[in-house]
Protein backbone atom coordinates (compact mmCIF):
# COMPACT_ATOMS: atom_id res chain seq x y z
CA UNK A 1 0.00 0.00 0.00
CA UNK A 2 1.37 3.39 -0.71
CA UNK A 3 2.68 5.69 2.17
CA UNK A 4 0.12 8.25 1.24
CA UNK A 5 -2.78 6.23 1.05
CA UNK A 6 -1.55 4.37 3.89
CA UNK A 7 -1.15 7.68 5.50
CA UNK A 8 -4.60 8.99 5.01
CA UNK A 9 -6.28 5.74 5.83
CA UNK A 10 -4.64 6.28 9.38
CA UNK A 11 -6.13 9.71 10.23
CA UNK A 12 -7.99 10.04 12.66
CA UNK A 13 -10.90 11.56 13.26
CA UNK A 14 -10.26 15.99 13.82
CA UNK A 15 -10.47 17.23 17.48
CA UNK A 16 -12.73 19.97 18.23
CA UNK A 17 -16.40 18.50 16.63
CA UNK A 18 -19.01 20.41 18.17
CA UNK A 19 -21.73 18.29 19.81
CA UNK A 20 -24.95 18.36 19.51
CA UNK A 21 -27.21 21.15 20.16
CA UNK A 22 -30.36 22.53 19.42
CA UNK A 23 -29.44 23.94 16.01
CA UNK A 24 -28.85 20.97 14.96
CA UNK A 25 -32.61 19.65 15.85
CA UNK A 26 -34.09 23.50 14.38
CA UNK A 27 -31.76 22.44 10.83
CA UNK A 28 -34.11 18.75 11.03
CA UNK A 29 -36.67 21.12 11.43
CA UNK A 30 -36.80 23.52 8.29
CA UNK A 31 -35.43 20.48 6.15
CA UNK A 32 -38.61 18.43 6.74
CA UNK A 33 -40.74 21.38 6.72
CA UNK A 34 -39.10 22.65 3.27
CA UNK A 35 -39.66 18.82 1.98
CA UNK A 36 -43.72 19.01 2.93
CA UNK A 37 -43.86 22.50 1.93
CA UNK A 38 -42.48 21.75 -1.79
CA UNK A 39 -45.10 19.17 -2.02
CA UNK A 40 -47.53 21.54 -1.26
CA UNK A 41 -46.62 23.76 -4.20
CA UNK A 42 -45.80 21.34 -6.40
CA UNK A 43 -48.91 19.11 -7.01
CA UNK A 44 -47.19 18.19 -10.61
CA UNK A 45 -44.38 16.12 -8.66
CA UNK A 46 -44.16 12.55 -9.61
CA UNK A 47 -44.56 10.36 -6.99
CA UNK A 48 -45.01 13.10 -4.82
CA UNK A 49 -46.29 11.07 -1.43
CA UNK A 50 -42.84 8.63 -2.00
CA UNK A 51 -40.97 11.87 -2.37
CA UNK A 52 -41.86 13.56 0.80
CA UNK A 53 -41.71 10.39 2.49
CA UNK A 54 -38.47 10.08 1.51
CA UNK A 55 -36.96 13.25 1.90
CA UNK A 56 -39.23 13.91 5.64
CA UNK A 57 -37.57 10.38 6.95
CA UNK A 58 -34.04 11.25 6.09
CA UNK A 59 -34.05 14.25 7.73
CA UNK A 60 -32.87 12.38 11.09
CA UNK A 61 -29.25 11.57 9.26
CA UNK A 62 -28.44 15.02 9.82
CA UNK A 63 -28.15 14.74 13.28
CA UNK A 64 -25.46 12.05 13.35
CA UNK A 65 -23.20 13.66 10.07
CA UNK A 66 -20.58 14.66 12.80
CA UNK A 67 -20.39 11.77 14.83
CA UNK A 68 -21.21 9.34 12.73
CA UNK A 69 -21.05 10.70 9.17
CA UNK A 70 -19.98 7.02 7.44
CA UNK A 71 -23.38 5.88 8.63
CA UNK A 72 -25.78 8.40 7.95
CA UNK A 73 -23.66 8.45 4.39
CA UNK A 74 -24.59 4.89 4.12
CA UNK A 75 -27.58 4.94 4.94
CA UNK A 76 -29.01 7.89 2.98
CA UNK A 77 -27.21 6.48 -0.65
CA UNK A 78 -28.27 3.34 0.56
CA UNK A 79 -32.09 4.46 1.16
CA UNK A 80 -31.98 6.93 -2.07
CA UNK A 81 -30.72 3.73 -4.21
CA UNK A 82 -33.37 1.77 -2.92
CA UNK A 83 -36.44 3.71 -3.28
CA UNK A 84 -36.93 4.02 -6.91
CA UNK A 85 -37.97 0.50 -6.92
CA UNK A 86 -41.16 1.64 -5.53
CA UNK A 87 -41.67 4.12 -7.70
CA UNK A 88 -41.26 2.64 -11.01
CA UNK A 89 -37.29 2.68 -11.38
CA UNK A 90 -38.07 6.42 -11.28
CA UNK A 91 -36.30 8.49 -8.47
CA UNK A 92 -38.19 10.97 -6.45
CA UNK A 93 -37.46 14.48 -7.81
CA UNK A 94 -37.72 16.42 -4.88
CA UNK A 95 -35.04 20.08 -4.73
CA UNK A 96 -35.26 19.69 -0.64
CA UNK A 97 -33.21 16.83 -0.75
CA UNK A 98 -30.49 18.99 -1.54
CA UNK A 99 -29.96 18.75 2.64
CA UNK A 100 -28.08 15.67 1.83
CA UNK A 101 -24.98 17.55 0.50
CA UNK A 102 -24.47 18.32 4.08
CA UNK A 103 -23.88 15.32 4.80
CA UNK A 104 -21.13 14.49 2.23
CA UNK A 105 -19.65 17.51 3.31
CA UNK A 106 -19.24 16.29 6.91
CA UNK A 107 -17.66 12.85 6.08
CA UNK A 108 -14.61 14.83 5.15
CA UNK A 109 -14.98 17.33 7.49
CA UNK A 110 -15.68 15.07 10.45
CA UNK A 111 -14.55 11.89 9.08
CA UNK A 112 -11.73 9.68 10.54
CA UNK A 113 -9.81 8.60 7.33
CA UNK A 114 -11.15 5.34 6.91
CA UNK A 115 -14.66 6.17 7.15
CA UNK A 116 -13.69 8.58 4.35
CA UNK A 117 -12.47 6.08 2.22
CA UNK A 118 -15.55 3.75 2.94
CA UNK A 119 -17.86 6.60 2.47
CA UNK A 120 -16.44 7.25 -1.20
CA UNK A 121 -16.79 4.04 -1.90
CA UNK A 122 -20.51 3.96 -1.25
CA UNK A 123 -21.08 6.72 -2.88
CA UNK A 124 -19.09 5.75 -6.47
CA UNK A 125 -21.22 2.42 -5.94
CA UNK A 126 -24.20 4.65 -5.71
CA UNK A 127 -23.45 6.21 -8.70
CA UNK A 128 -22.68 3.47 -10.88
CA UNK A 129 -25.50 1.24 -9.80
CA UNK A 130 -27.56 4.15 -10.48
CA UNK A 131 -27.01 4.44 -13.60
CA UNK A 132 -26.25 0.99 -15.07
CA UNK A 133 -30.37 0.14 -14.05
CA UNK A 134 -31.33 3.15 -15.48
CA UNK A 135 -32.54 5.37 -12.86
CA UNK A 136 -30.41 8.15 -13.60
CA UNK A 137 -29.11 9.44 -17.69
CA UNK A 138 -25.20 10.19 -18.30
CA UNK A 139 -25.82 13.56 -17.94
CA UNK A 140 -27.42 13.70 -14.48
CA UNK A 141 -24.40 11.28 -13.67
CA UNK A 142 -21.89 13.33 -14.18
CA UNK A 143 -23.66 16.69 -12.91
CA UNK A 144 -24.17 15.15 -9.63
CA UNK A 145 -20.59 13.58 -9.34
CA UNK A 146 -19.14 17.45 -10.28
CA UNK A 147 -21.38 18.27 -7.47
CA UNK A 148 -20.24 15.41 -4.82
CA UNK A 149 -16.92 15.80 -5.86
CA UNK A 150 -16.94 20.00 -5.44
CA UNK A 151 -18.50 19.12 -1.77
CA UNK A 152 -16.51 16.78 -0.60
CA UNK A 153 -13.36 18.90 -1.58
CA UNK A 154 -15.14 21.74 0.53
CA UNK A 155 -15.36 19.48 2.99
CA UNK A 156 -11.30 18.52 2.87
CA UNK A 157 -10.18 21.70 2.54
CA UNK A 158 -12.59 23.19 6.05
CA UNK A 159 -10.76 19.96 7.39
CA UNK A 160 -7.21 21.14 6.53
CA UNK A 161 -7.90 24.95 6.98
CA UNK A 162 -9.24 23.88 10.58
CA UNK A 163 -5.86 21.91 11.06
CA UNK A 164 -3.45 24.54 9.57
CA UNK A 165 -4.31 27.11 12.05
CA UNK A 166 -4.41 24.79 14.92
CA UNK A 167 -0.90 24.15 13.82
CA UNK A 168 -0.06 28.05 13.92
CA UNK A 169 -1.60 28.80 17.19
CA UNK A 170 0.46 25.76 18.56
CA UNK A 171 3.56 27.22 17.07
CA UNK A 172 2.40 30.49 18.85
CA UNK A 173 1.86 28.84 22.07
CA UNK A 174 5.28 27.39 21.57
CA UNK A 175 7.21 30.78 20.46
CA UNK A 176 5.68 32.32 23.72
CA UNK A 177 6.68 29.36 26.12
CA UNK A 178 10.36 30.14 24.85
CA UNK A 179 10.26 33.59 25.82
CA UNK A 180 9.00 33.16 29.14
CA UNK A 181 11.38 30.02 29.88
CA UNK A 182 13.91 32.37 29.27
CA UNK A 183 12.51 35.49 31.00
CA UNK A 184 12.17 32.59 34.14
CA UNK A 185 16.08 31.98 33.73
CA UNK A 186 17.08 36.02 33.39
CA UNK A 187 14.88 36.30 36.84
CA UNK A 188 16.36 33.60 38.60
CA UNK A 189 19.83 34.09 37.86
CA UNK A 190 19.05 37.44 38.91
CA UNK A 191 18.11 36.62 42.53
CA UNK A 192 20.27 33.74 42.63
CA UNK A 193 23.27 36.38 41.88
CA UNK A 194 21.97 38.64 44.25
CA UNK A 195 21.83 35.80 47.16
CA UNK A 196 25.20 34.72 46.29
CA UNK A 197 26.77 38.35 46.66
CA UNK A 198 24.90 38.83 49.94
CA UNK A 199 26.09 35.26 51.35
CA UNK A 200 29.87 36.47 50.63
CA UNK A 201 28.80 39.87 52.22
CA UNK A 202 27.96 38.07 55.29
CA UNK A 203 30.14 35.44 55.47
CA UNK A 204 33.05 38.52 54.91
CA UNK A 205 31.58 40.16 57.98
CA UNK A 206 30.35 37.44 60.19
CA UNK A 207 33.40 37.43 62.77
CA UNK A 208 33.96 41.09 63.52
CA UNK A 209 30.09 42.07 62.36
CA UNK A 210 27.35 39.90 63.95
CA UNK A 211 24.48 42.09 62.92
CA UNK A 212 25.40 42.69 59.43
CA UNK A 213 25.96 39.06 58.62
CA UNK A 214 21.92 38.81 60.30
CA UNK A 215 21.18 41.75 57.75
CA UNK A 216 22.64 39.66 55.03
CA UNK A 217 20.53 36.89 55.87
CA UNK A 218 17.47 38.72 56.06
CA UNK A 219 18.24 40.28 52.83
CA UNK A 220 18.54 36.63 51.36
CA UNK A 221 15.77 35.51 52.45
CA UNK A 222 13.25 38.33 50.92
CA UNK A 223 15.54 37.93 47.45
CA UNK A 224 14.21 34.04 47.78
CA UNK A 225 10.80 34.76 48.36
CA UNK A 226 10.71 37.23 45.23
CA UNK A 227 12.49 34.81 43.57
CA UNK A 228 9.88 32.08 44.31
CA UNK A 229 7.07 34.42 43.75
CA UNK A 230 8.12 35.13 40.45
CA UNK A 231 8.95 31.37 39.44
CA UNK A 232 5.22 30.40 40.24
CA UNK A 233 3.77 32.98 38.54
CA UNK A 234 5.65 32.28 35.43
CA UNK A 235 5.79 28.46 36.11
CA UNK A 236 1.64 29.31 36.22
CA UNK A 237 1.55 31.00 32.65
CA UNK A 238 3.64 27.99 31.15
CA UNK A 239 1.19 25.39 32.16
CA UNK A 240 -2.40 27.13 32.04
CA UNK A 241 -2.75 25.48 27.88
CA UNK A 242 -1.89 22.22 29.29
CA UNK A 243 -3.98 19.45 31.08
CA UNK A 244 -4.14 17.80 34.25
CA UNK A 245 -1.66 14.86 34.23
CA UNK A 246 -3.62 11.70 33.31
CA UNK A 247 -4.44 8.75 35.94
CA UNK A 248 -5.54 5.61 36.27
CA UNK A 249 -8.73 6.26 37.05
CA UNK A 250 -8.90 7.78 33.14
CA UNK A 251 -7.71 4.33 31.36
CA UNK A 252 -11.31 3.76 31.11
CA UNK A 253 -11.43 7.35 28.96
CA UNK A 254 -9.30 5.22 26.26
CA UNK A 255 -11.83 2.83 25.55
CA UNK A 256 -13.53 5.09 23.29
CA UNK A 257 -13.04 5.88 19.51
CA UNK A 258 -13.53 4.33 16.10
CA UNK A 259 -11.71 0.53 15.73
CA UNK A 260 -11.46 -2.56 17.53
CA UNK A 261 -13.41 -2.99 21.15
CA UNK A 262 -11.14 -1.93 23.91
CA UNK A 263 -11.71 -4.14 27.31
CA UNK A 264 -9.72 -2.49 30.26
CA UNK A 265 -9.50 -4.33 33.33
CA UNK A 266 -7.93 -2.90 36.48
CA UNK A 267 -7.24 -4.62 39.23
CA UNK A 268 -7.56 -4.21 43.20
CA UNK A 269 -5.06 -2.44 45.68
CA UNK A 270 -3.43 0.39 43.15
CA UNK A 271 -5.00 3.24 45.07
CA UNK A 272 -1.03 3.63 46.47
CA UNK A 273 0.17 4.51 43.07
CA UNK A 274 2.32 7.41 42.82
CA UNK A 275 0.97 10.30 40.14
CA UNK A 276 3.66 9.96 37.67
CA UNK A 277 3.42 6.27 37.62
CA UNK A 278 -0.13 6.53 37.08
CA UNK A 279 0.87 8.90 34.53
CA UNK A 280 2.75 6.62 32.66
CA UNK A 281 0.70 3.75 32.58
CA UNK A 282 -2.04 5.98 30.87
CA UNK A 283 0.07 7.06 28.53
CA UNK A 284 2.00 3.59 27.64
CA UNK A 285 -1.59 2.03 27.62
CA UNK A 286 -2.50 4.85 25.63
CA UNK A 287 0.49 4.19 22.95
CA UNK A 288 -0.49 0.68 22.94
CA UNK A 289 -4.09 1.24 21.94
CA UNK A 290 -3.43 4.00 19.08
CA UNK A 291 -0.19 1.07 18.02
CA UNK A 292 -3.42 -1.48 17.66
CA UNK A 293 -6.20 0.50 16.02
CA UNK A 294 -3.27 1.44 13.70
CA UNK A 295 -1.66 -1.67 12.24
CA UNK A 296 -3.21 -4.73 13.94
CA UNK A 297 -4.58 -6.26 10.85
CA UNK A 298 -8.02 -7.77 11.47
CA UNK A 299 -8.31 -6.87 15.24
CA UNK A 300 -11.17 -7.45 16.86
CA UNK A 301 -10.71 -6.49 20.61
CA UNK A 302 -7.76 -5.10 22.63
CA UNK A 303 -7.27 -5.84 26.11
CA UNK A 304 -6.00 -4.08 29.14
CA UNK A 305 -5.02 -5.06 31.75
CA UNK A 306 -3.56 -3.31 35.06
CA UNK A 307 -2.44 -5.37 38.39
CA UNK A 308 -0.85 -4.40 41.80
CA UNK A 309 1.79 -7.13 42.23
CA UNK A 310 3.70 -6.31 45.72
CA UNK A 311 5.64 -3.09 45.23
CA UNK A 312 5.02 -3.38 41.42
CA UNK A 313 2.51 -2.31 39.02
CA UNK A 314 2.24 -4.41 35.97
CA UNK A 315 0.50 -3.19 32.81
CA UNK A 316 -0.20 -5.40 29.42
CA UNK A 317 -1.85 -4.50 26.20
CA UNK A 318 -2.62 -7.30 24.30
CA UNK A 319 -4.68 -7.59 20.40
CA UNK A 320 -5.97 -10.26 18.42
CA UNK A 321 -4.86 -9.56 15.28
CA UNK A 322 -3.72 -11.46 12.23
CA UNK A 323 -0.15 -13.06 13.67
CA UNK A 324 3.17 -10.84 12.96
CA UNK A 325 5.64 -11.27 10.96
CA UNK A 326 8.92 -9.44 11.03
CA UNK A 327 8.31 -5.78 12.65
CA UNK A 328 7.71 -3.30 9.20
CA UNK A 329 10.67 -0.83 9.34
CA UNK A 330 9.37 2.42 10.27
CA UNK A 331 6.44 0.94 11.79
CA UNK A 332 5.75 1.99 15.18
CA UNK A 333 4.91 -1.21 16.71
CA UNK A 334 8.46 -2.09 15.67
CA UNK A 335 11.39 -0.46 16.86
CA UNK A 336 9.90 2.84 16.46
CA UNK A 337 9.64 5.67 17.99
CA UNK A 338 6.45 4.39 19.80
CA UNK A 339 7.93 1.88 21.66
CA UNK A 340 11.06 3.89 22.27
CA UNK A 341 8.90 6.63 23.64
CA UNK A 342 7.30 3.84 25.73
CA UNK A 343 10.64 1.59 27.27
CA UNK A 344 12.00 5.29 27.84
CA UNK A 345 9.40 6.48 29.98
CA UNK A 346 9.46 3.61 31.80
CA UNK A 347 13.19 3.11 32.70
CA UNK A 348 12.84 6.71 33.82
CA UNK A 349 10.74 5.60 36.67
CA UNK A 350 12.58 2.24 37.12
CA UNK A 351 10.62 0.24 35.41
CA UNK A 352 10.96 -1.95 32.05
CA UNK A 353 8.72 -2.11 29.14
CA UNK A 354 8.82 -4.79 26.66
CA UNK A 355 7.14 -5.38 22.87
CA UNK A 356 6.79 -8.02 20.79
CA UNK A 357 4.34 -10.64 18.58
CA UNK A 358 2.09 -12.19 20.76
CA UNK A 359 2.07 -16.27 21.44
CA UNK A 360 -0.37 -16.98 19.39
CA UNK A 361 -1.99 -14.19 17.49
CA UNK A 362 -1.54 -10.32 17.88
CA UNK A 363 0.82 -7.93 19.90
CA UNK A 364 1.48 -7.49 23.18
CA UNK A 365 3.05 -4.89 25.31
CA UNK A 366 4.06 -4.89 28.39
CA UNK A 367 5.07 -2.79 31.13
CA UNK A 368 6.38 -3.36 34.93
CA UNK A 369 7.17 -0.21 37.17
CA UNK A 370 7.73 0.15 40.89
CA UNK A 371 4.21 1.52 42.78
């Protein structure tokens, strides 16, 4: 498979979808009123009880586009390829269905990169099938490909647009971290100096000058509370665009999202865990999962599992997928920079971490670190 394609099968869905709200039911709303309403006016519509029908009861895909726009894609082609057999091979000609474009817009929009993929391929099936029985001319094919083919590129390029600038305002973020990390260090080396000079100024004038070597002290100990003061606050500003560390209790967060079933099983007696161990788990665990969805071909389920054994926690992801052959170079499941990220966070707390093809099917990964 190319890297490319390979590439853009792998992409996940884009953060920041907006859930549901009651626009979303008003936008049901007018579409299934505009579909009655043009029946109304238009008593010369063929088939026009089969047309409102239609149009009325696929008004409830628009509601799902964003979080699940591969079905409601299915579903409506599916529905809209169907129907003309109850209508004498004849498709309902109704201009409110033009609500549907929404929803090929969102499957690029919203769409993890398979679903994209799958969702183009109903749709060229749609076509085609459509037009080899007859339902639709050569003309009306190609018209309404132009059209789904113009929308879906909309689609892909609100996608990227969305992702470029989340890009820049990281790079912003990032640009503005640097200058205060180094306005932190110009600060502290500027009350650390300070301390120093006054600790040689006291230590210079301890023996014949009690009370100035007291003055010195006091004088280091206000520069070290301004110091201090002004390390939080900055420390503060550095970490408000950044979450609260992950912990166990949130391994049950990772069973969501598109892919195999993810069964996470934690065990009894790891309320003792120390934060950044917890930390770590998460995130190995977390490695693990996004290592599965990714290249475990034919998986089915993942499992996790987390134990307390004596001072040790033990963690192991394990999939059922096709068996492994020799790790793919480049491949993150291999010797990549996955698993490096994960054996490296893990010898950092004095732990291990180990990776490899499972006994039977799948891969495994699993880590041990002290409690």
């Amino acid at each position: 498979m190319p890297g490319p394609l390979r590439s853009f099968l792998a992409e996940p869905r884009p953060p920041g979808c907006p859930p549901l709200t009651w626009r979303d039911w008003l936008l049901v709303a007018v579409c299934a009123a505009a579909a009655v309403l043009e029946s109304v006016f238009r008593p010369d519509m063929p088939h026009r009880v089969a047309a409102v029908v239609l149009a009325v009861g696929l008004t409830p895909m628009l509601l799902i586009r964003r979080s699940r726009p591969l079905l409601a894609v299915t579903v409506t082609f599916a529905v809209t390829l169907i129907a003309p057999v109850f209508t004498g091979n004849v498709p309902p000609e109704e201009y409110s269905l033009v609500y549907l474009l929404v929803l090929l817009y969102a499957l690029f929009r919203w769409g993890s990169g398979r679903e994209a993929a799958l969702g183009l391929a109903v749709i060229v099936v749609k076509q085609l099938v459509s037009f080899g029985v007859g339902q639709v001319d050569a003309s009306d094919t190609v018209g309404g490909t132009a059209l789904t083919v113009a929308v879906l590129a909309l689609g892909a390029a609100a996608r990227y647009r969305s992702g470029a600038r989340a890009r820049e305002l990281d790079q912003v973020r990032l640009r503005e971290r640097e200058r205060l990390a180094r306005d932190l260090h110009d600060t502290v080396a500027h009350h650390v100096s300070a301390m120093a000079i006054r600790a040689q100024a006291g230590l210079a004038t301890a023996g014949t000058d009690p009370d100035a070597a007291a003055a010195a002290l006091r004088l280091i100990e206000s520069e070290a509370k301004e110091a201090l003061t002004e390390l939080r606050t900055v420390v503060r500003a550095l970490r408000t665009d950044e979450p609260d560390a992950p912990r166990l209790a949130d391994l049950s967060d990772l069973a969501q999202g598109a892919g195999p079933r993810v069964e996470i099983e934690v065990g009894a007696g790891l309320g003792a865990v120390a934060p950044p161990v917890g930390a770590a788990l998460y995130r190995i665990a977390q490695e693990a999962i996004t290592n599965a969805r990714r290249h475990a071909r034919g998986a089915t389920r993942i499992t996790v599992r987390v134990a307390a054994e004596g001072a040790q926690v033990r963690l192991r992801v394990d999939d059922d997928g096709a068996a492994h052959g020799p790790p793919r170079s480049g491949s993150s499941t291999a010797s990549g920079y996955g698993v490096s990220g994960m054996r490296e966070r893990a010898e950092l707390l004095g732990g291990t971490c180990t990776a490899g093809p499972g006994p039977d099917r799948g891969w495994y990964v699993e880590a041990v670190l002290p409690a």
